[in-house]
N, C-alpha and C. Protein backbone atom coordinates (compact mmCIF):
# COMPACT_ATOMS: atom_id res chain seq x y z
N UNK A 1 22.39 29.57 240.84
CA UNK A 1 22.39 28.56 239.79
C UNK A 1 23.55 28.80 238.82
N UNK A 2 23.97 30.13 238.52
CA UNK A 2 24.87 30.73 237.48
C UNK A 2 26.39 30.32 238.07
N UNK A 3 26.14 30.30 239.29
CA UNK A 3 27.94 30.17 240.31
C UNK A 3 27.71 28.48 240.01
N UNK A 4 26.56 27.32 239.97
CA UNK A 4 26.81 26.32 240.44
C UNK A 4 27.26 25.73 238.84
N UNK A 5 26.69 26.20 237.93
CA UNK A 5 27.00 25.90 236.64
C UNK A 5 28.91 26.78 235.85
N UNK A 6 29.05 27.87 236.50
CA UNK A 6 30.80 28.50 236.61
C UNK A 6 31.43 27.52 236.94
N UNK A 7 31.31 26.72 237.88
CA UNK A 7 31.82 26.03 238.52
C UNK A 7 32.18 24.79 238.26
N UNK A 8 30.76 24.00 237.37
CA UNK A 8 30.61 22.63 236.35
C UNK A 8 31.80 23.00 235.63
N UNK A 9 31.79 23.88 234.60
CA UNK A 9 32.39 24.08 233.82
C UNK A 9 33.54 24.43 234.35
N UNK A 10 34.27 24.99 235.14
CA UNK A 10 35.55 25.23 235.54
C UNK A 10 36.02 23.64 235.79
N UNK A 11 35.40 22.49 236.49
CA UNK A 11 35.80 21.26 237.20
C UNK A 11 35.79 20.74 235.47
N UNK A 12 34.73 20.86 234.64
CA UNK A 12 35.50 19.94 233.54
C UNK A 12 36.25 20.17 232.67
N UNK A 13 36.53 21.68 232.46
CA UNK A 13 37.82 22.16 231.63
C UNK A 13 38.87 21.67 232.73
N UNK A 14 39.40 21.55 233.83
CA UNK A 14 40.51 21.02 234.61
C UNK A 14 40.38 19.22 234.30
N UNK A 15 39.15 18.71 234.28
CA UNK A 15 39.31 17.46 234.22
C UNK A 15 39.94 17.03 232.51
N UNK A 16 39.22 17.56 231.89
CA UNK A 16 39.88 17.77 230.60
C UNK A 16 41.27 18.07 230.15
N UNK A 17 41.20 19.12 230.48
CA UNK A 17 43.46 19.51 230.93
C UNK A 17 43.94 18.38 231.32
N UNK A 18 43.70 18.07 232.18
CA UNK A 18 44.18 16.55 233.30
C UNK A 18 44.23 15.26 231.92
N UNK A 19 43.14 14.65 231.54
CA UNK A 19 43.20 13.73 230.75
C UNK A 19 43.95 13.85 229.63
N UNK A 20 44.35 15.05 228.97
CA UNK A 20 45.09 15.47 227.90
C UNK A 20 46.66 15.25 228.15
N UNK A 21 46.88 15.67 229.29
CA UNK A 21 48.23 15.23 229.57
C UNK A 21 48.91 14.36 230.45
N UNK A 22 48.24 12.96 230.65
CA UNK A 22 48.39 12.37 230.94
C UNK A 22 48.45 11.17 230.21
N UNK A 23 49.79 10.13 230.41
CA UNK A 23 49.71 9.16 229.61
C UNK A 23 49.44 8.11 230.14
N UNK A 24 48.58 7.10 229.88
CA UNK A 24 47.98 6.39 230.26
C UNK A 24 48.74 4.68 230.46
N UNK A 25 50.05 4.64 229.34
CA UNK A 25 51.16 4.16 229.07
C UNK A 25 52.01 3.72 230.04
N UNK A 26 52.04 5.27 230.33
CA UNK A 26 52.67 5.01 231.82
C UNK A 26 52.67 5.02 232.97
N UNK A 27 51.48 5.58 233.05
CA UNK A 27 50.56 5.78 234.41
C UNK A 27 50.52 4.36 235.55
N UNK A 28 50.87 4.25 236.56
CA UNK A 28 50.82 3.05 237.39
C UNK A 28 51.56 1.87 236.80
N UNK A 29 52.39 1.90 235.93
CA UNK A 29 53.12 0.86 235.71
C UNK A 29 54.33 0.57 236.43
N UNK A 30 55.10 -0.52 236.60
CA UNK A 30 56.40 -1.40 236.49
C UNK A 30 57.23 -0.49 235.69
N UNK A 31 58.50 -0.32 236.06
CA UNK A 31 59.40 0.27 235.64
C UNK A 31 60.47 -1.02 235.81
N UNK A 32 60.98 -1.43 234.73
CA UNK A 32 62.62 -2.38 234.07
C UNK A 32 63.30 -1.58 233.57
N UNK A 33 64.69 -2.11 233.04
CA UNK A 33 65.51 -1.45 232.66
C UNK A 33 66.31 -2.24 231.44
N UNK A 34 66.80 -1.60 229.91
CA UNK A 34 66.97 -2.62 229.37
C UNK A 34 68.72 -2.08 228.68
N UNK A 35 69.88 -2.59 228.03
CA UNK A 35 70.23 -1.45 227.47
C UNK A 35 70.24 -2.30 225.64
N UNK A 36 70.12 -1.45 224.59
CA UNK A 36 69.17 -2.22 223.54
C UNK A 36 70.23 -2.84 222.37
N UNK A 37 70.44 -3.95 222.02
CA UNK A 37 71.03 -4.46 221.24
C UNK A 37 70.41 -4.17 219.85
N UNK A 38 70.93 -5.41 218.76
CA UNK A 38 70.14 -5.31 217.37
C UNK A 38 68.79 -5.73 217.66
N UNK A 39 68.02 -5.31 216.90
CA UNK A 39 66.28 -6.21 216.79
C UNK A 39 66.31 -6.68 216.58
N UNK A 40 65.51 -7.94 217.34
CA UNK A 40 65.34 -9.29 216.94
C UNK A 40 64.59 -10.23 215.87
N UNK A 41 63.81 -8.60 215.20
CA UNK A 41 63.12 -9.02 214.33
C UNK A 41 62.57 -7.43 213.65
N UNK A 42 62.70 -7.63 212.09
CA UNK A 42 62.35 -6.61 211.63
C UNK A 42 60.93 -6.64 210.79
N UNK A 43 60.07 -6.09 210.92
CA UNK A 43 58.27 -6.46 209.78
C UNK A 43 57.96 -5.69 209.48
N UNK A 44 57.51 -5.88 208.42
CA UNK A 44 56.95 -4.82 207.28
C UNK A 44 55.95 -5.20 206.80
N UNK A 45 55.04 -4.06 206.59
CA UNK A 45 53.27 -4.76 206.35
C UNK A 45 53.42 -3.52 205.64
N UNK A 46 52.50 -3.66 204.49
CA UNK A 46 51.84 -2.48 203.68
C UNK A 46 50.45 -2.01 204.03
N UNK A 47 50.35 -0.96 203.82
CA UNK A 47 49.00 -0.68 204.44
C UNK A 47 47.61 -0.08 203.15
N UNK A 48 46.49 0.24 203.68
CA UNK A 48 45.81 0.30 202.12
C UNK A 48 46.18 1.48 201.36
N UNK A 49 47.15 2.45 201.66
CA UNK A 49 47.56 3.13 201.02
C UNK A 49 48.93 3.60 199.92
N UNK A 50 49.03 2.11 200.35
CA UNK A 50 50.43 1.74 199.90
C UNK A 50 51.42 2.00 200.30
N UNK A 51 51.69 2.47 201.47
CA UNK A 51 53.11 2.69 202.36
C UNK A 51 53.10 1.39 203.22
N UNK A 52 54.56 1.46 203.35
CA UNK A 52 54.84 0.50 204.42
C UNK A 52 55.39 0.92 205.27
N UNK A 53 54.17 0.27 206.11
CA UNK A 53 54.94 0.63 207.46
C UNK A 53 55.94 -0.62 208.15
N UNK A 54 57.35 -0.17 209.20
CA UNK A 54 58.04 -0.92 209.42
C UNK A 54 58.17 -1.29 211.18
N UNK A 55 57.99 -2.23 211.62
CA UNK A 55 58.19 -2.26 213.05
C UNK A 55 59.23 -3.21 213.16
N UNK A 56 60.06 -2.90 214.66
CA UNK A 56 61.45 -3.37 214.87
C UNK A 56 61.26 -3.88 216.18
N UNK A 57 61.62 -5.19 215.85
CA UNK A 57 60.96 -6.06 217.53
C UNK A 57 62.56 -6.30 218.06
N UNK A 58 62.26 -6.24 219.36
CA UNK A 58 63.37 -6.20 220.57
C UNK A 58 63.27 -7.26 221.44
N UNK A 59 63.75 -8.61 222.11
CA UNK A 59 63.82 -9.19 223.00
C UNK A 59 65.51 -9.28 223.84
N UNK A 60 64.87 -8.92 224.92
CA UNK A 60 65.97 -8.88 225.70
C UNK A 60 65.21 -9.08 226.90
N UNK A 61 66.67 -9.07 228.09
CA UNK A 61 66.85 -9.43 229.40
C UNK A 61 66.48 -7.85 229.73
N UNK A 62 65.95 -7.41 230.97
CA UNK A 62 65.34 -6.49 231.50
C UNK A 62 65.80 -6.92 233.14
N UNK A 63 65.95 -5.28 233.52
CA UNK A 63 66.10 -5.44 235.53
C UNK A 63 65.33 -4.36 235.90
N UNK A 64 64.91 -5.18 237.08
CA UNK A 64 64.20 -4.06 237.35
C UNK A 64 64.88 -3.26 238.82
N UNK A 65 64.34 -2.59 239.78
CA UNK A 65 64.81 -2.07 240.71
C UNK A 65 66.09 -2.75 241.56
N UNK A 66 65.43 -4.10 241.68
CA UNK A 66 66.11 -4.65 242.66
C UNK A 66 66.90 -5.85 242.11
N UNK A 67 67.36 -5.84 240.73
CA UNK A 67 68.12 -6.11 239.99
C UNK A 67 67.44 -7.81 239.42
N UNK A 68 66.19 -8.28 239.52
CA UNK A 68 66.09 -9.16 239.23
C UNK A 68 65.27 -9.07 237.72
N UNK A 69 65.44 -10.30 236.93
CA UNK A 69 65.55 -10.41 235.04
C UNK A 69 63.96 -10.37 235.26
N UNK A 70 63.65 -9.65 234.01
CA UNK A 70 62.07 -9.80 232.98
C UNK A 70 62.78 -9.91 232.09
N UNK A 71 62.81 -11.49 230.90
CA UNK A 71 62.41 -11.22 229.74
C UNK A 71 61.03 -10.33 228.72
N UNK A 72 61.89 -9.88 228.30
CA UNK A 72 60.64 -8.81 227.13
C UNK A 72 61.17 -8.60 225.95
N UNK A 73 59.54 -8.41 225.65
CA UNK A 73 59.59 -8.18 223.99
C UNK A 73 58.63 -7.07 223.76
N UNK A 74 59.21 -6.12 222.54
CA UNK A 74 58.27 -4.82 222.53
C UNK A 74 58.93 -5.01 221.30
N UNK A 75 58.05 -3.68 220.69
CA UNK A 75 58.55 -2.91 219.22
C UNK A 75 58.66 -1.27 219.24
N UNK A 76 59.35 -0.93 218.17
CA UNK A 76 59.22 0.35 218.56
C UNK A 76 59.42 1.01 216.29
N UNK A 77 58.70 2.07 216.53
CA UNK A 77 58.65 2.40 214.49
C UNK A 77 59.83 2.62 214.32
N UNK A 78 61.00 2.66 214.98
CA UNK A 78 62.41 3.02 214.46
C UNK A 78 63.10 2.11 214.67
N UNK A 79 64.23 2.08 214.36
CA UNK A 79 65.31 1.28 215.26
C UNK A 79 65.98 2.07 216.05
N UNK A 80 66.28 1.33 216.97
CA UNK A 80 66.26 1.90 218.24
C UNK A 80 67.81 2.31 218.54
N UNK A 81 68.59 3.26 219.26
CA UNK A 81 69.70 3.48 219.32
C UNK A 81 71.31 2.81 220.17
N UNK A 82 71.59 1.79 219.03
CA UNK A 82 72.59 0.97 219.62
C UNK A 82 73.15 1.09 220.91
N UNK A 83 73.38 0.30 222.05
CA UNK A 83 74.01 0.64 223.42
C UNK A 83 72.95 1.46 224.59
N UNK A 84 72.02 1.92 223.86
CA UNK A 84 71.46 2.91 224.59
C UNK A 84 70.56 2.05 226.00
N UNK A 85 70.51 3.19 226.66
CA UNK A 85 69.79 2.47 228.02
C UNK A 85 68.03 2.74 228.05
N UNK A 86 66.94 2.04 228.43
CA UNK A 86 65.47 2.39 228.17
C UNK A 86 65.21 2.18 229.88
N UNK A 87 64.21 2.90 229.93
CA UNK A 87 63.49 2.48 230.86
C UNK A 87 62.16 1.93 230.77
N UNK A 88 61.53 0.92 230.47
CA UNK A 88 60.65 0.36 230.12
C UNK A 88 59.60 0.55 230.98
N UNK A 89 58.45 0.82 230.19
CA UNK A 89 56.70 1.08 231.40
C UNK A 89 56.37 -0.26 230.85
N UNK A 90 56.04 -1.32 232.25
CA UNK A 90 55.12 -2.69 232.09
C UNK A 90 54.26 -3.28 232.76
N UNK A 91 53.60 -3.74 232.62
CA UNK A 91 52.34 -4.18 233.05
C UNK A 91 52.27 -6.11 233.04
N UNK A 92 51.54 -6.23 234.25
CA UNK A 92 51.30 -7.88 234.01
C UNK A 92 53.12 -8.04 233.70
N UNK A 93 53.85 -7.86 234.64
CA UNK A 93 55.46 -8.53 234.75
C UNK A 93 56.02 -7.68 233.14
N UNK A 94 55.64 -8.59 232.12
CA UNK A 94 56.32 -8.45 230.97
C UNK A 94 55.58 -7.69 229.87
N UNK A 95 54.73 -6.93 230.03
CA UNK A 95 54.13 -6.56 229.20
C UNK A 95 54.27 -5.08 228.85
N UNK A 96 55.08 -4.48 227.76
CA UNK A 96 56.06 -3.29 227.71
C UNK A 96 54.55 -2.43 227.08
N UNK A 97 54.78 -0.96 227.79
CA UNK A 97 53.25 -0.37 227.03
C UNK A 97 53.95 0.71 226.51
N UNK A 98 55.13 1.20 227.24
CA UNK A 98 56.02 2.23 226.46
C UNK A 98 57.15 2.61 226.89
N UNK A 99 58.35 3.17 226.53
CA UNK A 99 59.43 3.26 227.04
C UNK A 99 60.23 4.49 227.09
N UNK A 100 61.31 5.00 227.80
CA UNK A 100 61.87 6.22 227.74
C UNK A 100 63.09 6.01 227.12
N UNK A 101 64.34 6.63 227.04
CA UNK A 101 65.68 6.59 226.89
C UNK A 101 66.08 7.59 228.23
N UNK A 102 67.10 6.57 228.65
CA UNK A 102 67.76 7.21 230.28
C UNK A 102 69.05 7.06 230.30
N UNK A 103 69.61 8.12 230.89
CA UNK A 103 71.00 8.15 230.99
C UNK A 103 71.63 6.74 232.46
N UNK A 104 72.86 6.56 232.39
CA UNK A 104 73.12 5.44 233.44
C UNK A 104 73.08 5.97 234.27
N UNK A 105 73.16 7.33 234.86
CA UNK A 105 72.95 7.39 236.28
C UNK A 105 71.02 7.40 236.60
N UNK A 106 70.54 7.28 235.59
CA UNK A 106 69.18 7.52 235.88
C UNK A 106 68.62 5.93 236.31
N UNK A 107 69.78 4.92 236.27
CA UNK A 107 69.31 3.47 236.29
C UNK A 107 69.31 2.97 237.87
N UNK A 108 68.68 2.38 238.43
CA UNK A 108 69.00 2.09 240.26
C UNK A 108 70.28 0.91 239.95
N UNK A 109 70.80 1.05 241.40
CA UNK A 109 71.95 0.43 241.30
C UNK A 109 71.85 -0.97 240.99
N UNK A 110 71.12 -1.49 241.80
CA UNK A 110 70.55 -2.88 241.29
C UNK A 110 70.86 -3.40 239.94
N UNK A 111 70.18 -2.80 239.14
CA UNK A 111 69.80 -2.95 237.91
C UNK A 111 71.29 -2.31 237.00
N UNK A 112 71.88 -1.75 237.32
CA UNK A 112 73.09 -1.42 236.84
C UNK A 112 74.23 -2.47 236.99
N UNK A 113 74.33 -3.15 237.98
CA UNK A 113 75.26 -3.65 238.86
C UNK A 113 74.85 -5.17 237.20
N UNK A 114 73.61 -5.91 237.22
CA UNK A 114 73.04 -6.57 236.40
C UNK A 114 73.48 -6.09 234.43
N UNK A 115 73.26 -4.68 234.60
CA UNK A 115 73.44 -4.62 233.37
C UNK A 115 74.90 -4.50 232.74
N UNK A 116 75.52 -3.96 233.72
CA UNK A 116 77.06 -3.88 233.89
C UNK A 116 77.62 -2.42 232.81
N UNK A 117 78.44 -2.25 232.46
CA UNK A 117 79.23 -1.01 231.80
C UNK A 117 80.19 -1.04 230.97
């Protein structure tokens, strides 16, 4: 009984580990590719503590593998770094859940060839 209960507990401290580092963001998503201009929109909301917080909305043209367009729109709490290249996690075609920063060779050719240099 003592080995079958070692054992419970060994399987849910690993299942636990497991869920902790895993992001869920990006897990099974669509991968596009974007490289990021100005924001298309900047908002600011105050919150009940009196800070404001600021979000910086992005629409652009997106490629994905095989070099064909997703329009998208996401935000991100910063502004985001002029020229730079993203790799976008999406869902449902256009729906951005989170994104990386990637160097150009990290982009498929497709999608390079589209985004150009």
């Amino acid at each position: 009984m003592k080995k079958i209960i070692g054992i419970g507990v060994v399987l849910l401290l690993v299942i636990v580990v497991i869920l902790a580092r895993v992001d869920f963001n990006r897990l099974g998503k669509d991968h596009v590719y974007v490289q990021i201009g100005e924001p298309a929109n900047i908002e600011e909301q105050k919150i009940d503590t009196g800070e404001i917080i600021t979000r910086y909305w992005y629409e652009l043209p997106a490629y994905d593998e095989e070099g064909n367009v997703v329009d998208v729109a996401f935000s991100a709490n910063k502004e985001l770094r002029q020229e730079a290249y993203l790799k976008l996690y999406v869902k449902k075609e256009n729906e951005v859940s989170s994104y990386d920063e990637v160097s150009w060779e990290e982009i498929p050719t497709a999608a390079q060839q589209e985004l150009g240099q």
